[in-house]
N, C-alpha and C. Protein backbone atom coordinates (compact mmCIF):
# COMPACT_ATOMS: atom_id res chain seq x y z
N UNK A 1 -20.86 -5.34 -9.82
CA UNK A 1 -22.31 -5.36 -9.84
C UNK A 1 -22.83 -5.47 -11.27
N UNK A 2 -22.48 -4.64 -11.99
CA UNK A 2 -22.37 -5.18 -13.68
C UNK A 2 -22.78 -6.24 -14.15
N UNK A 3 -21.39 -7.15 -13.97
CA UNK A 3 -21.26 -8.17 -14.19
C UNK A 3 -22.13 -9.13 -13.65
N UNK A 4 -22.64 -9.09 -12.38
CA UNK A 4 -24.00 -9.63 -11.97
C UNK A 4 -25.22 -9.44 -12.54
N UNK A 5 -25.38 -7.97 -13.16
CA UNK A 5 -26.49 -8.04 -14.05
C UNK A 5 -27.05 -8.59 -14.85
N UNK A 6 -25.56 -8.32 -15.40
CA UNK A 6 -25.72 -9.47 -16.45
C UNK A 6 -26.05 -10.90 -17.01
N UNK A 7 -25.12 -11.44 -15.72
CA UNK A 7 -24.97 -12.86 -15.33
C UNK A 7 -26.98 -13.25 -15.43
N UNK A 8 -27.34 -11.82 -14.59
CA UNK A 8 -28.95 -12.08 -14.12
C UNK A 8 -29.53 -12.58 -15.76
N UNK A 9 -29.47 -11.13 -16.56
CA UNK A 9 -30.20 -11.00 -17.86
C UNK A 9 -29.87 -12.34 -18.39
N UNK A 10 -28.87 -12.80 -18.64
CA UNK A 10 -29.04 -14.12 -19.12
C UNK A 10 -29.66 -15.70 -18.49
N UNK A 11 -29.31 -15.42 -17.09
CA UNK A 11 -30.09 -16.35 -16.82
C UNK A 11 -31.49 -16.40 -17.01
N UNK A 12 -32.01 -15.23 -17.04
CA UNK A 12 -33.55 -15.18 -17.20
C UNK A 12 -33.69 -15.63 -18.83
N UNK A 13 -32.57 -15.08 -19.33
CA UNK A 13 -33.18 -15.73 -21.21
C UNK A 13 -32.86 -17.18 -20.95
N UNK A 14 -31.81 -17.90 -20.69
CA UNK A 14 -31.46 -19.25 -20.32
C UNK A 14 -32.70 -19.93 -20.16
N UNK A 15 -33.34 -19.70 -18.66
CA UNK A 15 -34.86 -20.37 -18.10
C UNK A 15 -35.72 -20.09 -19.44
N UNK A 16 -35.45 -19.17 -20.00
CA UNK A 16 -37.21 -18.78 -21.16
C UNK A 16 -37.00 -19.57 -22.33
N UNK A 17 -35.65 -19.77 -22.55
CA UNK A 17 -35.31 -20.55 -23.71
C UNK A 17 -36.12 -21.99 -22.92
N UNK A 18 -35.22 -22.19 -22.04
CA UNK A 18 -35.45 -23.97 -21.60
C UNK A 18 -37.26 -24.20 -21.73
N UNK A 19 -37.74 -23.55 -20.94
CA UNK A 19 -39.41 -23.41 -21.12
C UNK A 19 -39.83 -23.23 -22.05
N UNK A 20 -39.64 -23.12 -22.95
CA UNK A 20 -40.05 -22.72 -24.50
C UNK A 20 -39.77 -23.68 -25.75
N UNK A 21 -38.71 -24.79 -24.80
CA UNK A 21 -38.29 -25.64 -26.34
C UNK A 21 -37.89 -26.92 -25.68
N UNK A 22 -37.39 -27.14 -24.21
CA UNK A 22 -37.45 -28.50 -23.79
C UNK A 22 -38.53 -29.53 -22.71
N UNK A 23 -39.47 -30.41 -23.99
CA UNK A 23 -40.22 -30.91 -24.12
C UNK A 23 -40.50 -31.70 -22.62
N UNK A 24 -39.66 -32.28 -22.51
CA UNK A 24 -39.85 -33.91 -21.49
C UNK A 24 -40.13 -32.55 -19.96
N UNK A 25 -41.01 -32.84 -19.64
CA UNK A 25 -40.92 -31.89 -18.13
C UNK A 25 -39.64 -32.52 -17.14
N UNK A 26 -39.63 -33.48 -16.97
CA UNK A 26 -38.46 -34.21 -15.70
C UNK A 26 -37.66 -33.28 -16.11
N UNK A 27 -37.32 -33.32 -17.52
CA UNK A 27 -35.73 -32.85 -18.02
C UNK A 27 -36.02 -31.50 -17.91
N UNK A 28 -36.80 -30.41 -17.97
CA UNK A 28 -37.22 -29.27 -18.02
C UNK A 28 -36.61 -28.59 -16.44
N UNK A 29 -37.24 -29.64 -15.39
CA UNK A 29 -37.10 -29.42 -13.90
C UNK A 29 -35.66 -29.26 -14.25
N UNK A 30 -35.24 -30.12 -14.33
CA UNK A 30 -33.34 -30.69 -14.01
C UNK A 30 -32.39 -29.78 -14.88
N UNK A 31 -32.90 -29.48 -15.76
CA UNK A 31 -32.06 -28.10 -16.70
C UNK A 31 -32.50 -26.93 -15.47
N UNK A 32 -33.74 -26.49 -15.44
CA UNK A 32 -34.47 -25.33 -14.33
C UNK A 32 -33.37 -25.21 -13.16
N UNK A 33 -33.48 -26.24 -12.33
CA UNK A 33 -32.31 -26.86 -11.18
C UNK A 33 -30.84 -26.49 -10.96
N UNK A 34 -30.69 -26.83 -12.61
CA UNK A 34 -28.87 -26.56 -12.53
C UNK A 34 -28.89 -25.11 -12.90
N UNK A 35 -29.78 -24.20 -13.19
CA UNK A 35 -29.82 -22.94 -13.56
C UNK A 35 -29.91 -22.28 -12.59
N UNK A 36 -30.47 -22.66 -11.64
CA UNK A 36 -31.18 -22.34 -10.35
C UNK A 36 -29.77 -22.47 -9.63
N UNK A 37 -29.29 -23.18 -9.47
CA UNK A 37 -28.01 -23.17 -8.77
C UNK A 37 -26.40 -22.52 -9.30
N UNK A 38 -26.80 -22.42 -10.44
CA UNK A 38 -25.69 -21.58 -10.84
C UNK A 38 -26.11 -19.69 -10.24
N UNK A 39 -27.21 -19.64 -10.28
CA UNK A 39 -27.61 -18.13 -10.13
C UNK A 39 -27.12 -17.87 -8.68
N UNK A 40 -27.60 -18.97 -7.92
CA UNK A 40 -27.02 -18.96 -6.07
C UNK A 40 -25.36 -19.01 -6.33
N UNK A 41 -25.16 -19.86 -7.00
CA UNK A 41 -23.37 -19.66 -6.69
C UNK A 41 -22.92 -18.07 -7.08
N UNK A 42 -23.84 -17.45 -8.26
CA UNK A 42 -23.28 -16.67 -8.63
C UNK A 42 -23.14 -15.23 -7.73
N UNK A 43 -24.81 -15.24 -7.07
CA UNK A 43 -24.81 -14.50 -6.13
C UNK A 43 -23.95 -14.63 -4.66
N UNK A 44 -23.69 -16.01 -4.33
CA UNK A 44 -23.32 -16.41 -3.17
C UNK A 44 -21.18 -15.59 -3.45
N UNK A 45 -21.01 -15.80 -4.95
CA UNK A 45 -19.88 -15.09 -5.01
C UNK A 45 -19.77 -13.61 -5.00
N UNK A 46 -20.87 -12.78 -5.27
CA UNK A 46 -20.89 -11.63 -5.37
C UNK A 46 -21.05 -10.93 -3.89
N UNK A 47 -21.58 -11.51 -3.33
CA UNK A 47 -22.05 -11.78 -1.54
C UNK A 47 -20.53 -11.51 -1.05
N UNK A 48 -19.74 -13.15 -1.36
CA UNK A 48 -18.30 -12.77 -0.80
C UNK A 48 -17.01 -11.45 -1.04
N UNK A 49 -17.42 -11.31 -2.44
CA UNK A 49 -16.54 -10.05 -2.99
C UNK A 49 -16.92 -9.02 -2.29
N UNK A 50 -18.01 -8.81 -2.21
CA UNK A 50 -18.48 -7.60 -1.49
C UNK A 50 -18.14 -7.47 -0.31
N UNK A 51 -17.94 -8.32 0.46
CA UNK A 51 -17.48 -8.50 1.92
C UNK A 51 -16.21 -8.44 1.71
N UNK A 52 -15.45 -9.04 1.08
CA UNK A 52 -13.66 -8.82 1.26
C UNK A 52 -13.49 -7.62 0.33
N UNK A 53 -13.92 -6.71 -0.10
CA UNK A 53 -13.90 -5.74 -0.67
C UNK A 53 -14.26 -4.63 0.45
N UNK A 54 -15.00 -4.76 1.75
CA UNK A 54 -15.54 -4.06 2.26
C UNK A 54 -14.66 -4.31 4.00
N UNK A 55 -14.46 -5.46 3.73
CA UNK A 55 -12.90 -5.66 4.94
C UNK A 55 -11.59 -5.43 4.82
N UNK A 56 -11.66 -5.25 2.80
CA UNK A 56 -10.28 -4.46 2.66
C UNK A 56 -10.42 -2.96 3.11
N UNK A 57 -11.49 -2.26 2.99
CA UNK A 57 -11.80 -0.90 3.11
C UNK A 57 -11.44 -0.87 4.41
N UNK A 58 -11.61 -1.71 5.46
CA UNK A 58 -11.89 -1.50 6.65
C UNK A 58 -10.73 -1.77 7.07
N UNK A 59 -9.89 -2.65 6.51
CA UNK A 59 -8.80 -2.74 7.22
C UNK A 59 -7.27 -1.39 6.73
N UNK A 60 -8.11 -0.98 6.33
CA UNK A 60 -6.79 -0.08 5.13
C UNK A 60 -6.99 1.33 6.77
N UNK A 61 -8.16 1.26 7.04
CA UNK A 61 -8.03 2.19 8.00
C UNK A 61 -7.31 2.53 9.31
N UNK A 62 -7.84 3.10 10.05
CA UNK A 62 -7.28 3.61 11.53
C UNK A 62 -6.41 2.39 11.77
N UNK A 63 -5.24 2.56 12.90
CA UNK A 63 -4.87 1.39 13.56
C UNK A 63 -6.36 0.86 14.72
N UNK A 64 -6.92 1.64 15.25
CA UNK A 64 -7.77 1.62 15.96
C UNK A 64 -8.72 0.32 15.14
N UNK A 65 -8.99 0.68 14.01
CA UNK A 65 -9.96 -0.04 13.78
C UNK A 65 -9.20 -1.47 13.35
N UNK A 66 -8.25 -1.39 13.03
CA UNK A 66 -8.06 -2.71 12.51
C UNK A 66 -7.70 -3.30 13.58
N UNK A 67 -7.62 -3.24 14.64
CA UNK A 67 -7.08 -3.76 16.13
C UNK A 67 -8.72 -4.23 16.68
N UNK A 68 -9.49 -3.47 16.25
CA UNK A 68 -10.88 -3.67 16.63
C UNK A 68 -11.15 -5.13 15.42
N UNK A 69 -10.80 -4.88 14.39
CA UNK A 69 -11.40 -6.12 12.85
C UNK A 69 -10.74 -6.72 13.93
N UNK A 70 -9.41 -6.80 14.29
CA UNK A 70 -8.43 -8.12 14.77
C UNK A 70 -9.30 -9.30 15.37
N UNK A 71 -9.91 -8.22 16.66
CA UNK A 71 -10.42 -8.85 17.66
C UNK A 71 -11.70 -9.87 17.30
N UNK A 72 -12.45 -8.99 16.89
CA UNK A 72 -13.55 -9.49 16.49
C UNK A 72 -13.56 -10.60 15.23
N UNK A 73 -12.42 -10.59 14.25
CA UNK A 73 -12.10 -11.87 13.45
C UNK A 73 -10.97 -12.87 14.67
N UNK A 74 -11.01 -12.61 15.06
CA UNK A 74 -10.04 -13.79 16.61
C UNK A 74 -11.17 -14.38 17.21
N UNK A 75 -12.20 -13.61 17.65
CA UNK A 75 -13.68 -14.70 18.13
C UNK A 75 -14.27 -15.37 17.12
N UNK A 76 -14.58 -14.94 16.21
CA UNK A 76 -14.89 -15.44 15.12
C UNK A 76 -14.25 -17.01 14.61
């Protein structure tokens, strides 16, 4: 989670820089854009860690339960 913070704090200086010093608007959007999509990948990875971090928890448990994860990752 840290490390996401972080990732955040800079992207926000990243965008303030770009708005603040690159001129041509098109190019402004299209820098904005690829910033914009790095922040989703970044979250979209923090999204996944958290989940296989939270299915390792789950699977480390009961036999019960991991017979239950089984099932329910088999419909899946």
């Amino acid at each position: 989670m840290e490390n996401t913070y972080q990732f955040e704090q800079y992207r926000a200086a990243l965008e303030q820089h770009v708005h603040r010093t690159v001129t041509d608007p098109d190019i402004r959007q299209v820098m904005l854009a690829h910033i914009a999509q790095m922040g989703a990948a970044m979250h979209a990875e923090s999204v996944n860690t958290d989940a296989a971090l939270c299915l390792h928890h789950v699977r480390r448990r009961s036999p019960l339960s991991r017979f239950v994860l089984g099932v329910v990752e088999g419909v899946a």
